[in-house]
Structure formats: structure tokens, C-alpha cells
PDB file of N, CA and C in Angstrom:
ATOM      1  N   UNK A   1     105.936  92.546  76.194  1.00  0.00           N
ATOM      2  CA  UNK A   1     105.609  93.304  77.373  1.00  0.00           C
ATOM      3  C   UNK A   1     106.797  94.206  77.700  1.00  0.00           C
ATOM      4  N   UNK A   2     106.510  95.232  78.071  1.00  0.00           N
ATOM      5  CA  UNK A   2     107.648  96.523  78.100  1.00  0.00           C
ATOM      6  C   UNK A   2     107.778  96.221  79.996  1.00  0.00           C
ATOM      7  N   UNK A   3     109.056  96.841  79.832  1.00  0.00           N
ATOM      8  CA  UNK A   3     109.355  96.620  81.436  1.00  0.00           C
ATOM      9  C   UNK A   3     108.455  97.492  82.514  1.00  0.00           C
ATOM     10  N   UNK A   4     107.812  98.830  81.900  1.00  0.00           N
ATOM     11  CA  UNK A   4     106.653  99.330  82.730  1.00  0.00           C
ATOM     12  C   UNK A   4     105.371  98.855  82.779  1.00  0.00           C
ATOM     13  N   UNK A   5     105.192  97.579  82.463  1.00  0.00           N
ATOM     14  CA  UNK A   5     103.963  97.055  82.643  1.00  0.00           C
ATOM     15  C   UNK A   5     103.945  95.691  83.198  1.00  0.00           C
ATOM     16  N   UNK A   6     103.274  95.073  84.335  1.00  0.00           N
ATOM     17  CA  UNK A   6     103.455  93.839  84.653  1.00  0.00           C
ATOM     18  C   UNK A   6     101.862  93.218  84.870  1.00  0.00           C
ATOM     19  N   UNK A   7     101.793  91.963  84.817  1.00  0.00           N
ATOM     20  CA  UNK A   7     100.625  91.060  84.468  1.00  0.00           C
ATOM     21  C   UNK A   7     101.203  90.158  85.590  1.00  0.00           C
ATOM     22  N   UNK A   8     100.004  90.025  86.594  1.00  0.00           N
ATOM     23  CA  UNK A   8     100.144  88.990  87.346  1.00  0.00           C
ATOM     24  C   UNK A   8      98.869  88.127  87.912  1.00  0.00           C
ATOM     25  N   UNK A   9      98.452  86.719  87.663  1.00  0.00           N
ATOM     26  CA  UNK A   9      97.457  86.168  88.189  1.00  0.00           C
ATOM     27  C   UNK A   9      97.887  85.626  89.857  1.00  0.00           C
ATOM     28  N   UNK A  10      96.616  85.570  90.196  1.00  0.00           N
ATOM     29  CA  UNK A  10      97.120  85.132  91.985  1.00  0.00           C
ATOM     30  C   UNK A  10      96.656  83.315  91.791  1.00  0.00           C
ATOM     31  N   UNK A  11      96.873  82.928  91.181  1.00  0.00           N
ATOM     32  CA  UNK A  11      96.811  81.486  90.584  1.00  0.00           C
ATOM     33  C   UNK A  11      97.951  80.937  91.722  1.00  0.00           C
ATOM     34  N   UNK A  12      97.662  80.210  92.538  1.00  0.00           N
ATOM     35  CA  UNK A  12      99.074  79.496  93.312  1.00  0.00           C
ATOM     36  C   UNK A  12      98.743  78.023  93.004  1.00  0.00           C
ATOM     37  N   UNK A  13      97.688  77.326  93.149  1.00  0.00           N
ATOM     38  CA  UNK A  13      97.474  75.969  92.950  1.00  0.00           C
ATOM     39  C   UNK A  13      96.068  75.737  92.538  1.00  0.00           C
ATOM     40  N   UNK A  14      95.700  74.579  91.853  1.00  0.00           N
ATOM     41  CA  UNK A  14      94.629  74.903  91.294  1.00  0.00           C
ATOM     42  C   UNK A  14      93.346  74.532  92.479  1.00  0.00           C
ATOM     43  N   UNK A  15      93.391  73.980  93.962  1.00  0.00           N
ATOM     44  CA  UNK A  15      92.607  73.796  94.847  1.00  0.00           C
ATOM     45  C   UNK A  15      92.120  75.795  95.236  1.00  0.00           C
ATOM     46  N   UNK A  16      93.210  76.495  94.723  1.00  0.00           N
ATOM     47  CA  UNK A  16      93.025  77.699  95.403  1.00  0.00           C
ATOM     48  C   UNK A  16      92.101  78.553  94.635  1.00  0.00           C
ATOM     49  N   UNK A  17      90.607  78.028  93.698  1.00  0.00           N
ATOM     50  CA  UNK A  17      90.007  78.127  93.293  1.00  0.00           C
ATOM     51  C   UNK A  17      88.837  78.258  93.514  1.00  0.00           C
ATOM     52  N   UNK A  18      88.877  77.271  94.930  1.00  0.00           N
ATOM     53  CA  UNK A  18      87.579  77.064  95.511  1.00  0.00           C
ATOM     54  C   UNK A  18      87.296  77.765  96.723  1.00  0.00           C
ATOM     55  N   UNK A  19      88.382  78.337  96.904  1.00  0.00           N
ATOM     56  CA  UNK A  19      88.023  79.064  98.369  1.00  0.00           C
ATOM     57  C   UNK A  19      88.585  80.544  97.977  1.00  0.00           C
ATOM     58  N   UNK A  20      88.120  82.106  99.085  1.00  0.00           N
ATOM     59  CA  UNK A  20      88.409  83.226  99.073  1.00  0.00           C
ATOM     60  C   UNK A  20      89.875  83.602  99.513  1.00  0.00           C
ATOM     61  N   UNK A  21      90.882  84.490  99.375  1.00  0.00           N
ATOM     62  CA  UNK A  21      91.790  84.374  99.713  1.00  0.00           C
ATOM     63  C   UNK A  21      91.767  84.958 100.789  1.00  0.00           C
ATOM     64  N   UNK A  22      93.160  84.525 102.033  1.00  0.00           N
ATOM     65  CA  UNK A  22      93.311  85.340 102.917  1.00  0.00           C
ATOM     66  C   UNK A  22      92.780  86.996 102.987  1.00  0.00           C
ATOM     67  N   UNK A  23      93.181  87.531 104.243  1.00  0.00           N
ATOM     68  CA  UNK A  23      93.503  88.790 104.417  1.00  0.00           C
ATOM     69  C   UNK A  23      94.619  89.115 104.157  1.00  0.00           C
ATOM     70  N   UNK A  24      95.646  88.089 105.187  1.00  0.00           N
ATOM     71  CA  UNK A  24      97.162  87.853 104.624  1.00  0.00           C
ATOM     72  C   UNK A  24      97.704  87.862 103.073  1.00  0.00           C
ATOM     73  N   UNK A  25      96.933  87.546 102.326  1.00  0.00           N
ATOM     74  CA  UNK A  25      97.177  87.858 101.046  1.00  0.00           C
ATOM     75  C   UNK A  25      96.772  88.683  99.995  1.00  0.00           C
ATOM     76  N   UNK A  26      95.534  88.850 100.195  1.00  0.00           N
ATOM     77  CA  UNK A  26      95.332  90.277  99.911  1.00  0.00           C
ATOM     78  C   UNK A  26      96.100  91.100 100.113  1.00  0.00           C
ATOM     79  N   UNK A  27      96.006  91.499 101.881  1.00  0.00           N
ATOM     80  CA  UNK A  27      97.235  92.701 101.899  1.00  0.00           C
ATOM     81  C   UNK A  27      98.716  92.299 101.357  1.00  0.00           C
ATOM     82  N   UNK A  28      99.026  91.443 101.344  1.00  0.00           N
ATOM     83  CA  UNK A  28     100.475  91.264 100.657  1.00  0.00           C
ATOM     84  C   UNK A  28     100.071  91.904  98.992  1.00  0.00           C
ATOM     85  N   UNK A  29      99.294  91.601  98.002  1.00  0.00           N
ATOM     86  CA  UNK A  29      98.956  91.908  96.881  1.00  0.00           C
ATOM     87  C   UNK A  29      98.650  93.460  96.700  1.00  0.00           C
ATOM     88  N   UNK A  30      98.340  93.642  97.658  1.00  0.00           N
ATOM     89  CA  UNK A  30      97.464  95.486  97.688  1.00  0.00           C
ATOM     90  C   UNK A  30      98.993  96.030  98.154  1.00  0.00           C
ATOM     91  N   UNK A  31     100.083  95.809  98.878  1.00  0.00           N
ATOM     92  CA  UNK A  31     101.430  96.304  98.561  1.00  0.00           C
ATOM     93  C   UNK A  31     102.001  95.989  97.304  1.00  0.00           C
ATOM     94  N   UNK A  32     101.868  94.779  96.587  1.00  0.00           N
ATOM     95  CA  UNK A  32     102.732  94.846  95.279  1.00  0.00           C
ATOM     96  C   UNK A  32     101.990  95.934  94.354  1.00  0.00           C
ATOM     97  N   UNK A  33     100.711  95.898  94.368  1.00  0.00           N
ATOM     98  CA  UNK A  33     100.088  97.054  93.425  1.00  0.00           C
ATOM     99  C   UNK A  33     100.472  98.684  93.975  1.00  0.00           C
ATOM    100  N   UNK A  34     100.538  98.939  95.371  1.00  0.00           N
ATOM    101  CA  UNK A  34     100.800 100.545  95.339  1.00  0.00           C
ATOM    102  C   UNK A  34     102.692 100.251  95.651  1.00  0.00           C
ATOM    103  N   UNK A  35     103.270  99.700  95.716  1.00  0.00           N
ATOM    104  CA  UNK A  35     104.568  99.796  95.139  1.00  0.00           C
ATOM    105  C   UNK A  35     105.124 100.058  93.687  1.00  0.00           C
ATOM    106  N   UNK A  36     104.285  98.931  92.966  1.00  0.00           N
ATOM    107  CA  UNK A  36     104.651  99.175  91.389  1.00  0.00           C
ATOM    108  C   UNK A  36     103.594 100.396  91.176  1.00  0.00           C
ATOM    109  N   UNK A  37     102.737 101.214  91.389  1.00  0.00           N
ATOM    110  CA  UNK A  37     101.898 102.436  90.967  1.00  0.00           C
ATOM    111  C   UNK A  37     103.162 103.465  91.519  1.00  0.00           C
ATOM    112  N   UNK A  38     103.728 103.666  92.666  1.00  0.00           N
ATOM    113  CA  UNK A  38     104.766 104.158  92.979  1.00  0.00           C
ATOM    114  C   UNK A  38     106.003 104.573  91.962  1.00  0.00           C
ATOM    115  N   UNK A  39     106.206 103.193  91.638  1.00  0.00           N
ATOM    116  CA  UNK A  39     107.340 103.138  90.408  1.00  0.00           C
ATOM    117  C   UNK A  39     107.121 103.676  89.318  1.00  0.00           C
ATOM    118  N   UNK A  40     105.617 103.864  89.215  1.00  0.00           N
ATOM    119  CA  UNK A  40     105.129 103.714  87.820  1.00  0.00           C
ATOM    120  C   UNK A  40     104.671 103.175  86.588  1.00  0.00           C
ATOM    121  N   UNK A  41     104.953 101.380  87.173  1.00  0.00           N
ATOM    122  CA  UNK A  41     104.723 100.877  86.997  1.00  0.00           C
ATOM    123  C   UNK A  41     103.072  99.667  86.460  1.00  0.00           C
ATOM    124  N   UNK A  42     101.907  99.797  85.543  1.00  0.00           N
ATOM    125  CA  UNK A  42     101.482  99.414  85.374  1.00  0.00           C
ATOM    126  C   UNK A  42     100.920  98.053  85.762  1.00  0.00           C
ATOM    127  N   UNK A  43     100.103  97.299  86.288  1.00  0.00           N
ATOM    128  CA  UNK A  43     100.331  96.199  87.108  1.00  0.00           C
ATOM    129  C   UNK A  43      99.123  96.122  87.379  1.00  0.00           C
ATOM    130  N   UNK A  44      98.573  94.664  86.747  1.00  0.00           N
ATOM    131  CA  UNK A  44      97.250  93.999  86.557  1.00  0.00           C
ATOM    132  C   UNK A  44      97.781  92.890  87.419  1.00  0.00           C
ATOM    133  N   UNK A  45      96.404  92.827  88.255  1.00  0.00           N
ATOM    134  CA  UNK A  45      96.163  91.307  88.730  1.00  0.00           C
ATOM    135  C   UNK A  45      95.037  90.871  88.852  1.00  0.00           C
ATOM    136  N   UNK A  46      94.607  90.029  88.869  1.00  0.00           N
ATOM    137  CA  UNK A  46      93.216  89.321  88.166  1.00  0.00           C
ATOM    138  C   UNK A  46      93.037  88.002  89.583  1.00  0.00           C
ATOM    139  N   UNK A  47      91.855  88.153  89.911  1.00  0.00           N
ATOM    140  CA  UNK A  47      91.635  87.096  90.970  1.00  0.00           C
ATOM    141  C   UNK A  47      91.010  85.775  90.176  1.00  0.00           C
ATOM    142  N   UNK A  48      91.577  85.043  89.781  1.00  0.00           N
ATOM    143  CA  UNK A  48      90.988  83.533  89.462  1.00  0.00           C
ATOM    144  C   UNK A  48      89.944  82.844  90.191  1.00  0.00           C
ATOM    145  N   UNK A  49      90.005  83.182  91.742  1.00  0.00           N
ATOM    146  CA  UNK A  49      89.778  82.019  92.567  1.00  0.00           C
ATOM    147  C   UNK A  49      87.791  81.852  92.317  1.00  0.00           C
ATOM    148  N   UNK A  50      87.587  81.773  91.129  1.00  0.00           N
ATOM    149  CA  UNK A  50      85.861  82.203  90.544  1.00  0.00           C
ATOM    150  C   UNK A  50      85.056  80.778  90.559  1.00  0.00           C
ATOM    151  N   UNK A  51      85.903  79.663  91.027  1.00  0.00           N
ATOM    152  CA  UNK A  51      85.348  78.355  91.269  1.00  0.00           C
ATOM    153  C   UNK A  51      83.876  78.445  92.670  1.00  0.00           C
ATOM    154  N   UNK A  52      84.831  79.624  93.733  1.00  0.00           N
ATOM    155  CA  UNK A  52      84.049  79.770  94.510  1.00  0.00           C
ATOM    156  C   UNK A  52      83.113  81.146  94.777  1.00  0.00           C
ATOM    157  N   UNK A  53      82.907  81.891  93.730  1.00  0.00           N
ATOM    158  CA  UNK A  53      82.233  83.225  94.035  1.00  0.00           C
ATOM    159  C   UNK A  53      83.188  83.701  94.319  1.00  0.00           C
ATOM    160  N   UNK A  54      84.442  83.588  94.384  1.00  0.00           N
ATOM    161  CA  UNK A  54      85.323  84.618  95.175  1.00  0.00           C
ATOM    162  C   UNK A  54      85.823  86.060  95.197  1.00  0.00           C
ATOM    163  N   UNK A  55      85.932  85.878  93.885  1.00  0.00           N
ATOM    164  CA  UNK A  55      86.988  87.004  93.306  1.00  0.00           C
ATOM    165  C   UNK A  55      86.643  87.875  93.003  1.00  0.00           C
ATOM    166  N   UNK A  56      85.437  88.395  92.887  1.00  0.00           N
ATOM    167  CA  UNK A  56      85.210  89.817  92.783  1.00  0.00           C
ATOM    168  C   UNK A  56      85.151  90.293  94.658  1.00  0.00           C
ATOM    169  N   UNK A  57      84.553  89.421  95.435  1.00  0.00           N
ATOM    170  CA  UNK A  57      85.091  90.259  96.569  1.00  0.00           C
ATOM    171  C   UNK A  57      86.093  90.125  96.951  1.00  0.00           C
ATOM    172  N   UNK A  58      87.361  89.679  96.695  1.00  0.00           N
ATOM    173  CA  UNK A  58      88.738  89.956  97.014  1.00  0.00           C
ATOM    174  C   UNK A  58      89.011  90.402  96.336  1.00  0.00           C
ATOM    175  N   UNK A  59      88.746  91.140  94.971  1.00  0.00           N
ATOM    176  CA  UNK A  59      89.264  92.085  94.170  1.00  0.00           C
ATOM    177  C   UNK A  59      88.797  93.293  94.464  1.00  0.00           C
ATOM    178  N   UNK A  60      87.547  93.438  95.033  1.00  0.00           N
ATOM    179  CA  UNK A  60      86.953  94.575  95.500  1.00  0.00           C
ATOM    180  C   UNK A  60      87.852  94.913  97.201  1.00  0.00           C
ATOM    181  N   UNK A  61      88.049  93.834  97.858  1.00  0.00           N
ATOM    182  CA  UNK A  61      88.747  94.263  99.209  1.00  0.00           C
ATOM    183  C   UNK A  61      90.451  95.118  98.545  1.00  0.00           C
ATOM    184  N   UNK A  62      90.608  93.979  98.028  1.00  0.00           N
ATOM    185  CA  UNK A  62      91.929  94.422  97.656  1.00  0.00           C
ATOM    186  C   UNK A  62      92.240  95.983  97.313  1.00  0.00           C
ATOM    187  N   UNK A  63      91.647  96.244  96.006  1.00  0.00           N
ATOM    188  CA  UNK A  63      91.645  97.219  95.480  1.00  0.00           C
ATOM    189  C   UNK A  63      90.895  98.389  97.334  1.00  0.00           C
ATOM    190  N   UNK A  64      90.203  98.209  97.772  1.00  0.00           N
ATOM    191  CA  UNK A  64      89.900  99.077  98.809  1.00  0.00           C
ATOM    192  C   UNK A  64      91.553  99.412  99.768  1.00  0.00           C
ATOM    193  N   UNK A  65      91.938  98.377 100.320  1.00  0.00           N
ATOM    194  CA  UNK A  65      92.908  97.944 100.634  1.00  0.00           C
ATOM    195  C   UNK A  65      94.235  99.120  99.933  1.00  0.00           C
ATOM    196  N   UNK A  66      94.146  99.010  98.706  1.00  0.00           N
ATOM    197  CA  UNK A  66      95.231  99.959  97.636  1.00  0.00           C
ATOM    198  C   UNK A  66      94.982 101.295  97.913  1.00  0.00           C
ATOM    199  N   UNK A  67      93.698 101.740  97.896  1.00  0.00           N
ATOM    200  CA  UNK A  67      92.722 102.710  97.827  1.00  0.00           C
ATOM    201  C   UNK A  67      92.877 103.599  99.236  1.00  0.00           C
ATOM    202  N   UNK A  68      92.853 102.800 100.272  1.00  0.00           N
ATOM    203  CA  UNK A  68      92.913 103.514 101.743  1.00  0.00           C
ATOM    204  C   UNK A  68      94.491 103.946 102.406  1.00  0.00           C
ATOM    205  N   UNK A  69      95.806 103.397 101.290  1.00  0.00           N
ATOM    206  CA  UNK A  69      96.861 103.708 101.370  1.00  0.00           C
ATOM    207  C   UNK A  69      97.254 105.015 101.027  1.00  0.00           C
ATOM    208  N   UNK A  70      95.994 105.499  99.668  1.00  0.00           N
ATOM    209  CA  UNK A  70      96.272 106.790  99.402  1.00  0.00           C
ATOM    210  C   UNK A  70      97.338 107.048  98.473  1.00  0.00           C
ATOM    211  N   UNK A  71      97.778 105.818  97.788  1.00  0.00           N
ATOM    212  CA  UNK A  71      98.335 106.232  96.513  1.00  0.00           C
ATOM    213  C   UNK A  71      97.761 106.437  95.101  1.00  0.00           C
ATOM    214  N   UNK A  72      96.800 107.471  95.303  1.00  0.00           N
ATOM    215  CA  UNK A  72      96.331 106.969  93.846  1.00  0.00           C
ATOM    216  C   UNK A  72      96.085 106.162  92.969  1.00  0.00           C
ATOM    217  N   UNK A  73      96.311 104.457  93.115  1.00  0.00           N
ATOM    218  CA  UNK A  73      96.740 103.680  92.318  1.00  0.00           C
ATOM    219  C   UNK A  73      95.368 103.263  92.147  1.00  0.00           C
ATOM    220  N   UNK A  74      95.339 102.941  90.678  1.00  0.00           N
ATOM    221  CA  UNK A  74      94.230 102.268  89.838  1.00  0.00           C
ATOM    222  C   UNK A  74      93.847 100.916  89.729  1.00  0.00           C
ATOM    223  N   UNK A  75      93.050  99.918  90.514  1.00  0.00           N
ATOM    224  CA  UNK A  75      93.417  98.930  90.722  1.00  0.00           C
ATOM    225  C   UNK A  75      91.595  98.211  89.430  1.00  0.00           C
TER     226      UNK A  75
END
């Protein structure tokens, strides 16, 4: 992995599977993505939490979230 590209799962424990994530964390995540798009930086994150239906709508908030900051960033 080259230093302009980063890979990150939101994996914290494996109970955090079964439920949707915060707002609180989302928005914390939707800043690490338009910071590193900023940098230039490349930067995948992948919502796991699919035990509970979750993760495509916190990947869809999120990415909105990135989206309404207005950095261009590709989420």
C-alpha cells in the first residue's frame, strides 16, 4: 500500500455488527474521508456493521454527510 492510499474498516468490536452506527460516528468518519480527499489522499471505508441491515444506510448517510461539505470527495 503506497502512502496515498488508505483502507479503513469501521470494525470496533464484533457486537458492533448488530446495530447502525451513531450520528456521532458517522460524522467523525465523513471528516476523516474529506480530510484525506483534501490531502489527496485515497481512502476506502467499508461499513461491516451488515449483521443488522446496517451498512448500506450508514454508508449512504455518510457519504451524503462527505457530499454536503462540498469537497468533491468520492466516497
Amino acid at each position: 500500500m503506497s502512502l496515498d492510499q488508505v483502507w479503513s474498516s469501521t470494525r470496533v468490536c464484533p457486537w458492533d455488527l448488530t446495530t447502525a452506527y451513531s450520528a456521532e460516528f458517522r460524522a467523525a468518519i465523513a471528516e476523516v474521508l474529506v480530510r484525506d480527499a483534501a490531502a489527496g489522499i485515497k481512502t476506502w471505508c467499508i461499513f461491516d456493521n451488515t449483521a443488522a441491515f446496517a451498512a448500506t444506510a450508514d454508508a449512504l448517510t455518510t457519504r451524503s454527510l462527505v457530499q454536503a461539505r462540498g469537497r468533491g470527495s468520492r466516497v
